[in-house]
Protein backbone atom coordinates (compact mmCIF):
# COMPACT_ATOMS: atom_id res chain seq x y z
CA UNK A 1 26.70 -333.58 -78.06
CA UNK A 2 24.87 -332.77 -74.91
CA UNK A 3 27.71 -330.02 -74.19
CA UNK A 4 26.79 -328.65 -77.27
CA UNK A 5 23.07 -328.38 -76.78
CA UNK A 6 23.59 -326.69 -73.11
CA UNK A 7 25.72 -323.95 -75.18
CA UNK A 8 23.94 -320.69 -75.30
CA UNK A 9 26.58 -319.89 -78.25
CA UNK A 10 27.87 -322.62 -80.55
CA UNK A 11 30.19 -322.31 -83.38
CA UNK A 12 28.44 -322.84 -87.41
CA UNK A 13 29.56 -325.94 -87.72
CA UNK A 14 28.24 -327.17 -83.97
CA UNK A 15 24.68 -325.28 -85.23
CA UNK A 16 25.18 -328.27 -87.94
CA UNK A 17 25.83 -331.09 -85.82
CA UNK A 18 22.69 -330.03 -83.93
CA UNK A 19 20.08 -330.52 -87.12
CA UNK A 20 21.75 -333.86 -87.41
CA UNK A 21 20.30 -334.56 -84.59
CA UNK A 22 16.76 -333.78 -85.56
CA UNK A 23 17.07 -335.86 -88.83
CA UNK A 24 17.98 -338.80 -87.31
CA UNK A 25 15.45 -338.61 -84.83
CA UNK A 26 12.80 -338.67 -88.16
CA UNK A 27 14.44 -341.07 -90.52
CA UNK A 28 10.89 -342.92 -90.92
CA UNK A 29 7.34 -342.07 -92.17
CA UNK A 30 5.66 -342.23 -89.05
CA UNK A 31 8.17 -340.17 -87.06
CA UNK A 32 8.32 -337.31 -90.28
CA UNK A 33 4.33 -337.25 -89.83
CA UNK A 34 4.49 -337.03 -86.00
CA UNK A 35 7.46 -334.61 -86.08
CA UNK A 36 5.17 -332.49 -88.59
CA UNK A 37 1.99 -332.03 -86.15
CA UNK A 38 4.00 -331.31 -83.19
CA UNK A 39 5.55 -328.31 -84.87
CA UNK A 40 2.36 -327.12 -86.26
CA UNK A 41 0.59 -327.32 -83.00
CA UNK A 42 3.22 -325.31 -81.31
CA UNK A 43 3.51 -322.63 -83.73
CA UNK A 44 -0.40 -322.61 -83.31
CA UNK A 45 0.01 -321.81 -79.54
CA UNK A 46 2.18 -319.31 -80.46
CA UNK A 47 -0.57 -317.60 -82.35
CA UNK A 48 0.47 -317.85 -85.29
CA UNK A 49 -2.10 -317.98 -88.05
CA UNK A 50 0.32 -318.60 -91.12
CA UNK A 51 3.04 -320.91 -91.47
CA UNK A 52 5.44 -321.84 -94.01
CA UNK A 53 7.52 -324.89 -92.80
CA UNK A 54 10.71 -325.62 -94.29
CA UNK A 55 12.60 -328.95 -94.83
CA UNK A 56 15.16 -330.72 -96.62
CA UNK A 57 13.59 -334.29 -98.15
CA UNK A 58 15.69 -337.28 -97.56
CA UNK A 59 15.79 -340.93 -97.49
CA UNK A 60 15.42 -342.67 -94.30
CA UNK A 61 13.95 -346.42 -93.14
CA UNK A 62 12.58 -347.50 -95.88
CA UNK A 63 11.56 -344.02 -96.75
CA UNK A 64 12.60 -342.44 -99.79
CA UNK A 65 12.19 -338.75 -100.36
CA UNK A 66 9.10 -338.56 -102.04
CA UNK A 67 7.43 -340.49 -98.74
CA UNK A 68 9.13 -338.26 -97.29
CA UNK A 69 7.38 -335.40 -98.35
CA UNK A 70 4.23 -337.33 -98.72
CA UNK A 71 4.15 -337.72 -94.62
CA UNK A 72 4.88 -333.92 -94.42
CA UNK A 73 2.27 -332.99 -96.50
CA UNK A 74 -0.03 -335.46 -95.04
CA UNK A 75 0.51 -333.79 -91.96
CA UNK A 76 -0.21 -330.50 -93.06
CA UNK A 77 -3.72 -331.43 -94.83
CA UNK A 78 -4.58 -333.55 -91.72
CA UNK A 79 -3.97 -330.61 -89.41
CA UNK A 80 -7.07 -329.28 -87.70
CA UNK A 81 -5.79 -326.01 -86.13
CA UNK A 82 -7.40 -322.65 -87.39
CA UNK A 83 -3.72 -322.00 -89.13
CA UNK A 84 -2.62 -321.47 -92.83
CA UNK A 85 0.13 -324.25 -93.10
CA UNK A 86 2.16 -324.12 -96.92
CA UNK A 87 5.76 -326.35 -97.43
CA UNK A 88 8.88 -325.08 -98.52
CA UNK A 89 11.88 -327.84 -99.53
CA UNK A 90 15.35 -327.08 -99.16
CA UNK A 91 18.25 -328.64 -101.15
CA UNK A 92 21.43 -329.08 -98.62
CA UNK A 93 24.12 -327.26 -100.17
CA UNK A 94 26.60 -329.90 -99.57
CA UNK A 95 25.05 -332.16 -102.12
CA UNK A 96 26.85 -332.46 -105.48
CA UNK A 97 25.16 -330.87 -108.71
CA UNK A 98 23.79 -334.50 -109.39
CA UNK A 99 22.24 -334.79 -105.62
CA UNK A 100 21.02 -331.23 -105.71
CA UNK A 101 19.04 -331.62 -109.22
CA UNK A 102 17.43 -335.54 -108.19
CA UNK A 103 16.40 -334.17 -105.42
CA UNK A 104 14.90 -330.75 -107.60
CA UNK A 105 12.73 -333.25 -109.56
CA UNK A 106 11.47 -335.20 -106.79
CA UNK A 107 10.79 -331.22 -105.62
CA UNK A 108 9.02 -330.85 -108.84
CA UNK A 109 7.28 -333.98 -109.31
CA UNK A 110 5.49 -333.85 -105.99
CA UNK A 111 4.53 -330.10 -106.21
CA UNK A 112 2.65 -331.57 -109.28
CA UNK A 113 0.67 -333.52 -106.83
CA UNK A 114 0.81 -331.34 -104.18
CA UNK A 115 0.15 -327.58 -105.89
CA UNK A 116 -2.11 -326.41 -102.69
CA UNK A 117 0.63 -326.81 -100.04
CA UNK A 118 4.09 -327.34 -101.80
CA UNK A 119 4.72 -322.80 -102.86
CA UNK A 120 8.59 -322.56 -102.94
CA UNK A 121 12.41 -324.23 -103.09
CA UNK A 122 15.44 -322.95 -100.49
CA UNK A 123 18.94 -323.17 -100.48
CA UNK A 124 20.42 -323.92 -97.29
CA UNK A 125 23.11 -325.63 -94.87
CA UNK A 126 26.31 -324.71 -94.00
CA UNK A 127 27.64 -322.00 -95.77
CA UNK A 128 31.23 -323.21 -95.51
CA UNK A 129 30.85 -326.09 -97.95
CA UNK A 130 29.28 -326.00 -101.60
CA UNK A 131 27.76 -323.39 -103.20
CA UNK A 132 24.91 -321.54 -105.18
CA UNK A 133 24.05 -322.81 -108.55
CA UNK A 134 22.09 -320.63 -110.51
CA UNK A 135 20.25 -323.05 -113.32
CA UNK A 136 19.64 -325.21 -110.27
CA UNK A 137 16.96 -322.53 -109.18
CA UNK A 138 16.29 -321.36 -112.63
CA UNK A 139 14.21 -324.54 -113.31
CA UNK A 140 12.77 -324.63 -109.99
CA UNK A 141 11.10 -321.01 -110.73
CA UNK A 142 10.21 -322.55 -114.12
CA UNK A 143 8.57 -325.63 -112.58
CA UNK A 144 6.60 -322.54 -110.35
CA UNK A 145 8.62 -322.51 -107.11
CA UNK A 146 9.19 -319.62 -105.26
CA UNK A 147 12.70 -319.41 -103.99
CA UNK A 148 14.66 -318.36 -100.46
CA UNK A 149 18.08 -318.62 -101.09
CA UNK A 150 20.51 -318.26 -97.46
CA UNK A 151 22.53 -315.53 -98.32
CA UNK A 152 25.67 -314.14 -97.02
CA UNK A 153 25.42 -316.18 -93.44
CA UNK A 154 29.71 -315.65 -93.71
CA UNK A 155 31.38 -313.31 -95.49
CA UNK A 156 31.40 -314.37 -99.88
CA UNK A 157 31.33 -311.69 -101.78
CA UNK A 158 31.26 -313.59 -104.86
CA UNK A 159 27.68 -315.87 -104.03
CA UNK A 160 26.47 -313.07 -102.58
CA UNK A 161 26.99 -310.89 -105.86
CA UNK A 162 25.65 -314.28 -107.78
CA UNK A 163 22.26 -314.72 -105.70
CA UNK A 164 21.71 -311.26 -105.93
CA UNK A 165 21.79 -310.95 -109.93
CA UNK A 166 19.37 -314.30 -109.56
CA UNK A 167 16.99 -312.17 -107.47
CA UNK A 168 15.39 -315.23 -105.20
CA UNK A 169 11.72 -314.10 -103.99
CA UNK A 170 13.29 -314.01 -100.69
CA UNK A 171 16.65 -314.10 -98.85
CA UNK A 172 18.17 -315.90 -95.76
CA UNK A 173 20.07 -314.45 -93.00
CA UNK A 174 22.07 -311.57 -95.22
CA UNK A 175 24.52 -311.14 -92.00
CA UNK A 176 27.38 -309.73 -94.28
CA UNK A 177 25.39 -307.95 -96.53
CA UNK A 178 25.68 -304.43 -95.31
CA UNK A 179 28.83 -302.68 -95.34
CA UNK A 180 29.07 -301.86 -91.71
CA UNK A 181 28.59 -305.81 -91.77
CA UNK A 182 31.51 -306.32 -93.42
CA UNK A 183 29.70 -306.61 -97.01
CA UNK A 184 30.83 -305.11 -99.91
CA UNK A 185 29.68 -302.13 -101.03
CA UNK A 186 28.90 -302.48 -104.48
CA UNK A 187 26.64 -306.20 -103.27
CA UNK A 188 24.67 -303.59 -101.20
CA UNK A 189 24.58 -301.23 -103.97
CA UNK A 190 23.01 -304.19 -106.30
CA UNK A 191 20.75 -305.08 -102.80
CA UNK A 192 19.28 -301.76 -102.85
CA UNK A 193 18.21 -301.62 -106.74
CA UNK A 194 16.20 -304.75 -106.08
CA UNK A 195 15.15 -304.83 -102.65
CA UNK A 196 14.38 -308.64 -101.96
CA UNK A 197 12.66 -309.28 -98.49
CA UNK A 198 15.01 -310.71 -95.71
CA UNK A 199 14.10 -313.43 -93.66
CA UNK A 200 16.07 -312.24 -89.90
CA UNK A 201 16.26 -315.23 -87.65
CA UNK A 202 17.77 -313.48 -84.46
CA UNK A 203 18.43 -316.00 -81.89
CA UNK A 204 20.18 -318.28 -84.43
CA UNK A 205 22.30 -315.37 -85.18
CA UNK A 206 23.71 -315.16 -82.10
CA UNK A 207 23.58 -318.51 -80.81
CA UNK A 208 25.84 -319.09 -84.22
CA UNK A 209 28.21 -316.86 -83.77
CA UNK A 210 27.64 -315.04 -86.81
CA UNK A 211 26.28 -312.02 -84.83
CA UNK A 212 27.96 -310.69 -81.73
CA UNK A 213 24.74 -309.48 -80.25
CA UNK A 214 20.78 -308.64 -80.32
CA UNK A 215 21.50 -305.14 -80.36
CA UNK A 216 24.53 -305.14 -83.07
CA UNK A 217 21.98 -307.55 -85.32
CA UNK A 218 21.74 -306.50 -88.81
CA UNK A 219 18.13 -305.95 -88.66
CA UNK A 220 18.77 -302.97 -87.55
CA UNK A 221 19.92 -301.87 -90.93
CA UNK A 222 16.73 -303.08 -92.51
CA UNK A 223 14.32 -301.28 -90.06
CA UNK A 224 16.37 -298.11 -90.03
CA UNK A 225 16.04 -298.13 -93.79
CA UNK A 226 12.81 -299.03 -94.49
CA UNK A 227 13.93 -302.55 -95.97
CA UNK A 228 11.86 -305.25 -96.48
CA UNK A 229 12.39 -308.17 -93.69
CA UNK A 230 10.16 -310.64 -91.97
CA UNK A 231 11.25 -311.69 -88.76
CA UNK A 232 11.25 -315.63 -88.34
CA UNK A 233 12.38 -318.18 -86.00
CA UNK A 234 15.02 -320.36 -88.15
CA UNK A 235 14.75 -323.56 -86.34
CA UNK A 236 12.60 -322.90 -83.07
CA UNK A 237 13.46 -326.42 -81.67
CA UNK A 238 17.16 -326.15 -82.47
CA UNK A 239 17.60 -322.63 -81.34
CA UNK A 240 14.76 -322.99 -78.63
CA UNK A 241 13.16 -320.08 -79.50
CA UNK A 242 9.18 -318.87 -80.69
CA UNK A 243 7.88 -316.58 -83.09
CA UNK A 244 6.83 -314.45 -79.66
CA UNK A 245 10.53 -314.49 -78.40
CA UNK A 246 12.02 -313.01 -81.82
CA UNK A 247 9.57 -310.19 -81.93
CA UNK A 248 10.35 -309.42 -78.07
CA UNK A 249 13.97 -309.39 -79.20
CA UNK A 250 13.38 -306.99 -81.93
CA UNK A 251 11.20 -304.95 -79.18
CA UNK A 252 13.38 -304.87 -76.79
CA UNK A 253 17.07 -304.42 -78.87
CA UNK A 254 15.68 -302.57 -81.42
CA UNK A 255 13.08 -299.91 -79.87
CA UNK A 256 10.15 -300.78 -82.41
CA UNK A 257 6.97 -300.27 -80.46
CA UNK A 258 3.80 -302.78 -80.24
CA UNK A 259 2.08 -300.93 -83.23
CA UNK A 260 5.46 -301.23 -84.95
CA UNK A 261 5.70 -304.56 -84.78
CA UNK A 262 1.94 -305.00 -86.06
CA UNK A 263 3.31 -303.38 -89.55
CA UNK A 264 6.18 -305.43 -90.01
CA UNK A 265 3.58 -308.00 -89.50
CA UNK A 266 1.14 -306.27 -92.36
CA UNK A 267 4.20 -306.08 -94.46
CA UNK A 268 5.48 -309.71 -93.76
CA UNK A 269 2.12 -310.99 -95.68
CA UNK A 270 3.83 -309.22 -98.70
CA UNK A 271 6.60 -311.34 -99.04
CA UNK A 272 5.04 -314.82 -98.45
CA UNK A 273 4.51 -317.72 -100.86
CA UNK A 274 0.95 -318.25 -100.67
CA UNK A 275 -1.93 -316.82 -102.97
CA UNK A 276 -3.32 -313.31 -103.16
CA UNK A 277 -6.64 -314.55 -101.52
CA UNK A 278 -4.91 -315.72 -98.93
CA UNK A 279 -2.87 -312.33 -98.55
CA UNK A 280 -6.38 -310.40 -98.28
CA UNK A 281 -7.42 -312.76 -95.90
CA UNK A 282 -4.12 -312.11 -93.49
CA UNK A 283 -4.72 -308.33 -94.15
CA UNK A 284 -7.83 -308.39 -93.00
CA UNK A 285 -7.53 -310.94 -90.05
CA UNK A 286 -4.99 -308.35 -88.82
CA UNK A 287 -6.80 -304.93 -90.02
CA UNK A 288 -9.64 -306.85 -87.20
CA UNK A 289 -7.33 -307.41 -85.07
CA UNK A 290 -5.53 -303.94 -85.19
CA UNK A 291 -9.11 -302.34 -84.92
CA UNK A 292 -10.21 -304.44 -81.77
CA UNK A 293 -6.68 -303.51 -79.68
CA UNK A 294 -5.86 -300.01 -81.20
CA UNK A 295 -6.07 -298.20 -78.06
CA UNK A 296 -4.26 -300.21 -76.24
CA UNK A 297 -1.15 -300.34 -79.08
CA UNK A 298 -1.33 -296.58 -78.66
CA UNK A 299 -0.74 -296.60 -74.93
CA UNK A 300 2.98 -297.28 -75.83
């Protein structure tokens, strides 16, 4: 396993192994909570001022998925920082129908409890083994989730046509969604009609294998189009990577300049989970922020 996390590229399923890793390193309560602030706090160093953390709940030592999420939240609402900190929770893909929908109403049941921090539901794991289930997600937008669905991380036409007539509030990855991506034509034909915000994750990308290179990314695609994306960091402790380093990357491969990236910053607040007050108050924060440094972003 250590020759695996010295790899600067690693096959899917190796990517896998690696969050294995993480999970058993937070199989109780205390390590969940611990695990929590330590992420926040570093995303706060990176700057960043909103934050929608992502996990899968699971049972652990004598933890069952509803502490789970109880020490996550916990976390969150304990957290100090001046940053904006919501929870999205993902249902593993592997699971069976009857894993995927307990694990929906434990979803469910603590967003009850939890309305202020809990905002959406996501579909991930590896994309080799299961797949989507549209009623799954239908009562999780019922039960007032908002949904990211991973989307066309390998080439299947036939999910990719399925999550695409769902229309999720947001999609992962879309690597083989284009057709100069190998995608099919009519998928990006139905992508186009309803234009669902992307969520590009760079460095896992490439450190996956499932793009060659920074500059052959797909983003490219989205930014040449005008498509809405957000760039993100996947799993910044997995793929070692920061919020800072995947805009650089998109910089540097993909010529957008520093007032550039401030838009697809502006726009980003679009496509999040959290309430419109909150969305004014990101605007603005960043309208200040643009106003203070606007010389300087049109140096470049």
């Amino acid at each position: 396993m250590t020759e695996v996390l010295n790899k600067s590229q690693r096959s899917l399923s190796e990517c896998f192994e690696v969050f294995k890793i993480a999970h058993n390193a937070t199989n109780n309560v205390e390590a969940v909570f611990a695990a929590t602030q330590s992420v926040i706090s570093d995303f706060h160093m990176d700057h960043v001022v909103y934050l929608e953390l992502r996990t899968t709940p699971r049972a652990g030592q004598d933890m069952s998925k509803e502490d789970y999420i109880a020490a996550v939240v916990t976390a969150i609402l304990a957290n100090p920082l001046e940053i904006i900190v919501k929870l999205i929770l993902s249902i593993d893909r592997r699971n069976s129908i009857e894993q995927s929908l307990d694990s929906l109403n434990v979803i469910l049941k603590m967003k009850l409890k939890y309305p202020d921090v809990i905002v959406g539901i996501d579909f991930s794991g590896n994309p080799a083994e299961g797949e989507f289930n549209e009623d799954l997600f239908k009562k999780a937008r019922e039960g007032g989730l908002k949904t990211s669905i991973h989307c066309g991380e390998i080439r299947n036409d036939e999910e990719i046509e399925k999550i695409l007539k769902f229309g999720p509030d947001r999609l992962g990855h879309a690597t083989f969604l284009h057709p100069e991506y190998e995608g099919n034509p009519n998928n990006w034909k139905l992508y186009l009609e309803k234009k669902i915000p992307v969520e590009c994750c760079l460095t896992s990308n490439v450190i996956c294998g499932t793009t060659k290179s920074y500059p052959e990314h797909h983003i490219r695609e989205w930014i040449r189009n005008s498509l809405p994306h957000c760039i993100c960091t996947d799993d910044k402790g997995v793929f070692g990577t920061s919020l800072t380093k995947e805009y650089t990357l998109v910089a540097e491969h993909h010529g957008l300049k520093p007032k550039d990236l401030w838009q697809t910053t502006c726009n980003s607040v679009d496509y999040i989970f959290a309430s419109d007050d909150i969305k004014t108050r990101l605007k603005v924060k960043l309208m200040n922020w643009y106003n203070k440094h606007e010389r300087q972003l049109c140096r470049f």
